[in-house]
C-alpha atoms as a PDB file:
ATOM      1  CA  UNK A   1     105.514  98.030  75.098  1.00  0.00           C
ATOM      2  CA  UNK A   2     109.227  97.686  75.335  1.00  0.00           C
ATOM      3  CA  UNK A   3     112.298  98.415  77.411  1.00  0.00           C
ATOM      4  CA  UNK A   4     114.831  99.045  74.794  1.00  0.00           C
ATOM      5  CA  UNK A   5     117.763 100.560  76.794  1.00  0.00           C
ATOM      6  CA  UNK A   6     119.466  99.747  80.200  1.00  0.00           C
ATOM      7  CA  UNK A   7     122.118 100.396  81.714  1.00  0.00           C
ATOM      8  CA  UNK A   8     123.960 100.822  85.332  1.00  0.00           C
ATOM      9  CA  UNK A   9     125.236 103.871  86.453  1.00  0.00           C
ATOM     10  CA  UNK A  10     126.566 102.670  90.176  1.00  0.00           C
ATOM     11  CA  UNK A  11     127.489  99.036  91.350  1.00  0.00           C
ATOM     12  CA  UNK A  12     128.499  98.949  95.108  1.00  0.00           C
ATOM     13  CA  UNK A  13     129.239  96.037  97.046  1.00  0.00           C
ATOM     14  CA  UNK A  14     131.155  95.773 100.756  1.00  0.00           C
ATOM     15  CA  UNK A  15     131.140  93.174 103.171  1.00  0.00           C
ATOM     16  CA  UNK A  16     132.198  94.715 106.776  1.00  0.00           C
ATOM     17  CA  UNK A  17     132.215  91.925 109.133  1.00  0.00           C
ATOM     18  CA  UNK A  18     133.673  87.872 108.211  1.00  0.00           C
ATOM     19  CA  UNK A  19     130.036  85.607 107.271  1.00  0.00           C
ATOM     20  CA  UNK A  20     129.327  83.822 110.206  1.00  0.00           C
ATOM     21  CA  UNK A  21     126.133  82.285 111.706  1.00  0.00           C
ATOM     22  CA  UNK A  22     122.824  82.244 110.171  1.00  0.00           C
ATOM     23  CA  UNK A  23     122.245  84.865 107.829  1.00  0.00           C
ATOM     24  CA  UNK A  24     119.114  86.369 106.016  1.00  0.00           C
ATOM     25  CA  UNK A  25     119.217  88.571 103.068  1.00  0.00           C
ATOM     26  CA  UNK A  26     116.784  90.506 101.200  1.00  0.00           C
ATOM     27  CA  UNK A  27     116.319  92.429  98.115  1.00  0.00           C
ATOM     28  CA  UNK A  28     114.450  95.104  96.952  1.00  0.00           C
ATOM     29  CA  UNK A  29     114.205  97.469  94.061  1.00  0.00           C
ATOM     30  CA  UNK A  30     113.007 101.311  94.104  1.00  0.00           C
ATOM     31  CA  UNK A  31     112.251 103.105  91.119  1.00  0.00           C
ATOM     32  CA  UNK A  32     113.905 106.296  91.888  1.00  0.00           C
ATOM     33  CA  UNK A  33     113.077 108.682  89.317  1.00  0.00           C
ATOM     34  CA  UNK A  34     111.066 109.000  85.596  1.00  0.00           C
ATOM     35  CA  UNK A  35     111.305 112.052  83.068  1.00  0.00           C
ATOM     36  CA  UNK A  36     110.428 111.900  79.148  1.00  0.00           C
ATOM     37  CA  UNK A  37     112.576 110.447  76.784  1.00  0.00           C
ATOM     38  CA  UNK A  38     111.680 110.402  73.383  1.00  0.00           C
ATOM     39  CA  UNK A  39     113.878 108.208  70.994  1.00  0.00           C
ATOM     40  CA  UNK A  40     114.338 109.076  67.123  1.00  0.00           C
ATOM     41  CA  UNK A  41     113.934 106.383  64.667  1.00  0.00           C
ATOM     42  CA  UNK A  42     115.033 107.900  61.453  1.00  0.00           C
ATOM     43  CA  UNK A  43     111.989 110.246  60.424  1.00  0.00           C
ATOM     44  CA  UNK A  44     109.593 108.480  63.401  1.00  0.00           C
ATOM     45  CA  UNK A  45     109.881 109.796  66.886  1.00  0.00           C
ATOM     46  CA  UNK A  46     108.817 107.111  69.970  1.00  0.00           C
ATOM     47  CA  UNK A  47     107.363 107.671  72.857  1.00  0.00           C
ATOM     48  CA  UNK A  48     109.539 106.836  75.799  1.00  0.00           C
ATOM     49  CA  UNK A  49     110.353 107.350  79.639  1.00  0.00           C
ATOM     50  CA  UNK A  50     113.635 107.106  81.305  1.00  0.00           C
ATOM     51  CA  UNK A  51     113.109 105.298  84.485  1.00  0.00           C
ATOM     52  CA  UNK A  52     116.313 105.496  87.409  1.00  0.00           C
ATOM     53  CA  UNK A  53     115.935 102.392  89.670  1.00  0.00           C
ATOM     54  CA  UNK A  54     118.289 101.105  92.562  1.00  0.00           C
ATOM     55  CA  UNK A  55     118.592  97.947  93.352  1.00  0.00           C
ATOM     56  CA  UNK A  56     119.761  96.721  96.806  1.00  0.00           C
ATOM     57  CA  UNK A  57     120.654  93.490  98.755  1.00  0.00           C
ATOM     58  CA  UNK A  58     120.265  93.955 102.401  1.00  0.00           C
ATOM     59  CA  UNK A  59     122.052  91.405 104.503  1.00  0.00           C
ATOM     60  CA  UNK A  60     121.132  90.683 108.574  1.00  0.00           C
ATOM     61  CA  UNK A  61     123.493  90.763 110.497  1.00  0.00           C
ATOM     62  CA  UNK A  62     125.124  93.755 108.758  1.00  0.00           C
ATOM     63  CA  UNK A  63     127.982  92.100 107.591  1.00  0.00           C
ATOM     64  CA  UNK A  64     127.945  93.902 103.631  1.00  0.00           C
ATOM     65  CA  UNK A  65     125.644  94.901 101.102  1.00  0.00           C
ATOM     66  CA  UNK A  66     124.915  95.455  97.163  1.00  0.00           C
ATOM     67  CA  UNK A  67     123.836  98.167  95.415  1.00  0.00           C
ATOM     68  CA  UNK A  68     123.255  99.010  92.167  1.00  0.00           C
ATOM     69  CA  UNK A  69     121.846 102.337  90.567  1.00  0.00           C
ATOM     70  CA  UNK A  70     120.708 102.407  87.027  1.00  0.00           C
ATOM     71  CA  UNK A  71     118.746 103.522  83.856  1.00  0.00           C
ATOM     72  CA  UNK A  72     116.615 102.141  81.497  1.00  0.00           C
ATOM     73  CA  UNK A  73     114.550 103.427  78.576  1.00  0.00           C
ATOM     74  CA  UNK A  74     110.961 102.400  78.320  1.00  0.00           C
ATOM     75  CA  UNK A  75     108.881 102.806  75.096  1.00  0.00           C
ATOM     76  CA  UNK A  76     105.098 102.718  74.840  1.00  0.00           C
ATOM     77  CA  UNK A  77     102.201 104.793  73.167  1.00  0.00           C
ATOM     78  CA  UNK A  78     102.665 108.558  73.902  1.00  0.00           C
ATOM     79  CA  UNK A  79      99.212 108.361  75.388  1.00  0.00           C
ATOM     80  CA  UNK A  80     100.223 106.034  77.552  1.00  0.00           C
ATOM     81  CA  UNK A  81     103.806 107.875  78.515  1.00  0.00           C
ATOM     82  CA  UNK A  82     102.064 110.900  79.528  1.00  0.00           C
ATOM     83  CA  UNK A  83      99.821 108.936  81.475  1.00  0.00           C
ATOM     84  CA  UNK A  84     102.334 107.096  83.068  1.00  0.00           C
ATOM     85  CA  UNK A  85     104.771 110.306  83.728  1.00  0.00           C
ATOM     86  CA  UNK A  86     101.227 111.931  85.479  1.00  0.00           C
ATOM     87  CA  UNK A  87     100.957 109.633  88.070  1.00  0.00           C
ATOM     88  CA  UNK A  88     104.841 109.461  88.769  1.00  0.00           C
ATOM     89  CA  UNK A  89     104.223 113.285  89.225  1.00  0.00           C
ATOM     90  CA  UNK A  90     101.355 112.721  91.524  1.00  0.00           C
ATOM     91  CA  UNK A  91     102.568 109.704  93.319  1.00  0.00           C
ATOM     92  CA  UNK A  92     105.978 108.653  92.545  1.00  0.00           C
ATOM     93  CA  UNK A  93     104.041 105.241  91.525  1.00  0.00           C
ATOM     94  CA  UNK A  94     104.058 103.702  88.507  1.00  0.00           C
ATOM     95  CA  UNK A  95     101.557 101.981  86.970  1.00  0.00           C
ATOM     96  CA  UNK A  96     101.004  98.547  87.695  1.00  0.00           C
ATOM     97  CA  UNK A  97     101.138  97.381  83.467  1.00  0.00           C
ATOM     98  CA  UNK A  98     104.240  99.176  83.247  1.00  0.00           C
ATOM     99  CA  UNK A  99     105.484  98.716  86.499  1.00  0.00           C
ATOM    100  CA  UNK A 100     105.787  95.078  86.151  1.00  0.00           C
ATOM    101  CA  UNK A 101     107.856  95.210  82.524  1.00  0.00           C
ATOM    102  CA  UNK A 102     109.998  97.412  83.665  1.00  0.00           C
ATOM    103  CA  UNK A 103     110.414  95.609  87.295  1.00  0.00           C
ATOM    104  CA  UNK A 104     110.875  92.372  85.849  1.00  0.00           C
ATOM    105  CA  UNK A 105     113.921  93.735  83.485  1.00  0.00           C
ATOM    106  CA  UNK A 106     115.115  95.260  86.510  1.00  0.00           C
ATOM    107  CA  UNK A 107     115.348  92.054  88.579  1.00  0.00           C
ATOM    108  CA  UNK A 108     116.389  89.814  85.835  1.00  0.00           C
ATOM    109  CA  UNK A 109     119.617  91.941  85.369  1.00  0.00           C
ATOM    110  CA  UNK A 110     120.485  93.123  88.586  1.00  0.00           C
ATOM    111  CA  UNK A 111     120.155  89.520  90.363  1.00  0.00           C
ATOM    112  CA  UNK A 112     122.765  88.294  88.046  1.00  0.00           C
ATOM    113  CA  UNK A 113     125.327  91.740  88.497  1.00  0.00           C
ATOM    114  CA  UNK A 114     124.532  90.769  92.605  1.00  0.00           C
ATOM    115  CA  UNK A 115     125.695  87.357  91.965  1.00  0.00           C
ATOM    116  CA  UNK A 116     128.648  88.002  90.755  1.00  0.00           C
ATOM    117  CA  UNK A 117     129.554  91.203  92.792  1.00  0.00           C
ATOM    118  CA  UNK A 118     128.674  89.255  96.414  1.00  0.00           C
ATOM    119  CA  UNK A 119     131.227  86.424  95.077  1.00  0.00           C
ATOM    120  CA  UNK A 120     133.558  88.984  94.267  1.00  0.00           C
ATOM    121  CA  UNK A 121     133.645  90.533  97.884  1.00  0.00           C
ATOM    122  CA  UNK A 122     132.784  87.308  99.535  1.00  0.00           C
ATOM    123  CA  UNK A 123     129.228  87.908 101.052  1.00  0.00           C
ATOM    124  CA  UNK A 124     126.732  84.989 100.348  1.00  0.00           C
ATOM    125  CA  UNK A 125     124.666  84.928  97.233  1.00  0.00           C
ATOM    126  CA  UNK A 126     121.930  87.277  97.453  1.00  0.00           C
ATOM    127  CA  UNK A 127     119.713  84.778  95.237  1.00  0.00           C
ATOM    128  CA  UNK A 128     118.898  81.041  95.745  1.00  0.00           C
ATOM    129  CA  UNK A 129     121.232  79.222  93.625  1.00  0.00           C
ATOM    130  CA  UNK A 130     120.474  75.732  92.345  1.00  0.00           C
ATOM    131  CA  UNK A 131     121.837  72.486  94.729  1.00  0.00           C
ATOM    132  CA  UNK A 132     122.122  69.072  93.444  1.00  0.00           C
ATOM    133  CA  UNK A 133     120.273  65.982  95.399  1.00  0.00           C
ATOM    134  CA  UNK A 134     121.572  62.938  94.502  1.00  0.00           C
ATOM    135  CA  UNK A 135     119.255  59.706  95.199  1.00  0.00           C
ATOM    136  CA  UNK A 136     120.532  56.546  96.548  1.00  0.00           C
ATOM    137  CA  UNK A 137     120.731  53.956  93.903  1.00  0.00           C
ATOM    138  CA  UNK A 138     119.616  50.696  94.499  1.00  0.00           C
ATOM    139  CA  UNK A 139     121.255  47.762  93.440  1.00  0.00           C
ATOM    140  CA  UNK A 140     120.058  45.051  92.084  1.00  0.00           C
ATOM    141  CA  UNK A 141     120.913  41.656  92.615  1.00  0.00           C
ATOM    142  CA  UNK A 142     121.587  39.241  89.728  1.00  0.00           C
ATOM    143  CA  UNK A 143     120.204  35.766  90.013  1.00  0.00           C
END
């Protein structure tokens, strides 16, 4: 239904060798724990799960990496919360429906904290960012 809280509980970032060469980088995010979390509305309770995540940018050679820990709160049906807290007990999956709101959210914040925090410590941009191609202009004669 809707992730309504998130926050981050642990932002690491290092570089331990000076960027040179080619360099690959790759990022991943593990959903690290999920426990009940019911939210009051007034008179209504919500159904909810608190999901822990980490977040990590791997860079080869080792020359640094990021990593960020956090929390967020997601709120669905409480049919569908105890289904989804089940199979974390089972599995430590998540379901795919959920998995992907929740992953999504995940991504969408911590690519931007990465961005920053590798410029901060000077490691390359864990994301692609945009480039500008400029085409040749022709000119055109005048007669």
């Amino acid at each position: 239904m809707a992730v309504i809280s998130f926050s981050f509980t642990n932002l690491q970032a290092q570089t331990k060798k000076p960027v040179r060469g080619k360099i690959s980088i790759s990022n991943g995010v593990s959903i690290t724990s999920a426990e009940k979390a019911d939210i009051n509305f007034g008179d209504t309770t919500k159904a909810g799960i608190r999901f822990g995540f980490e977040y990590k940018s791997t860079y080869t050679p080792d020359i640094g990496s990021v990593v960020i820990n956090g929390r967020l709160i997601f709120l669905h049906d409480a049919d569908k919360v105890n289904k989804v807290l089940e199979e974390w007990d089972k599995s430590q999956k998540v379901m795919p429906d959920v998995a992907k709101e929740i992953m999504s959210t995940i991504l969408n914040r911590c690519s931007v904290q990465a961005l920053v925090m590798s410029r901060d410590v000077g490691l390359p941009p864990p994301i692609p960012l945009p480039k500008v191609e400029l085409k040749p202009t022709s000119k055109k004669s005048k007669k």
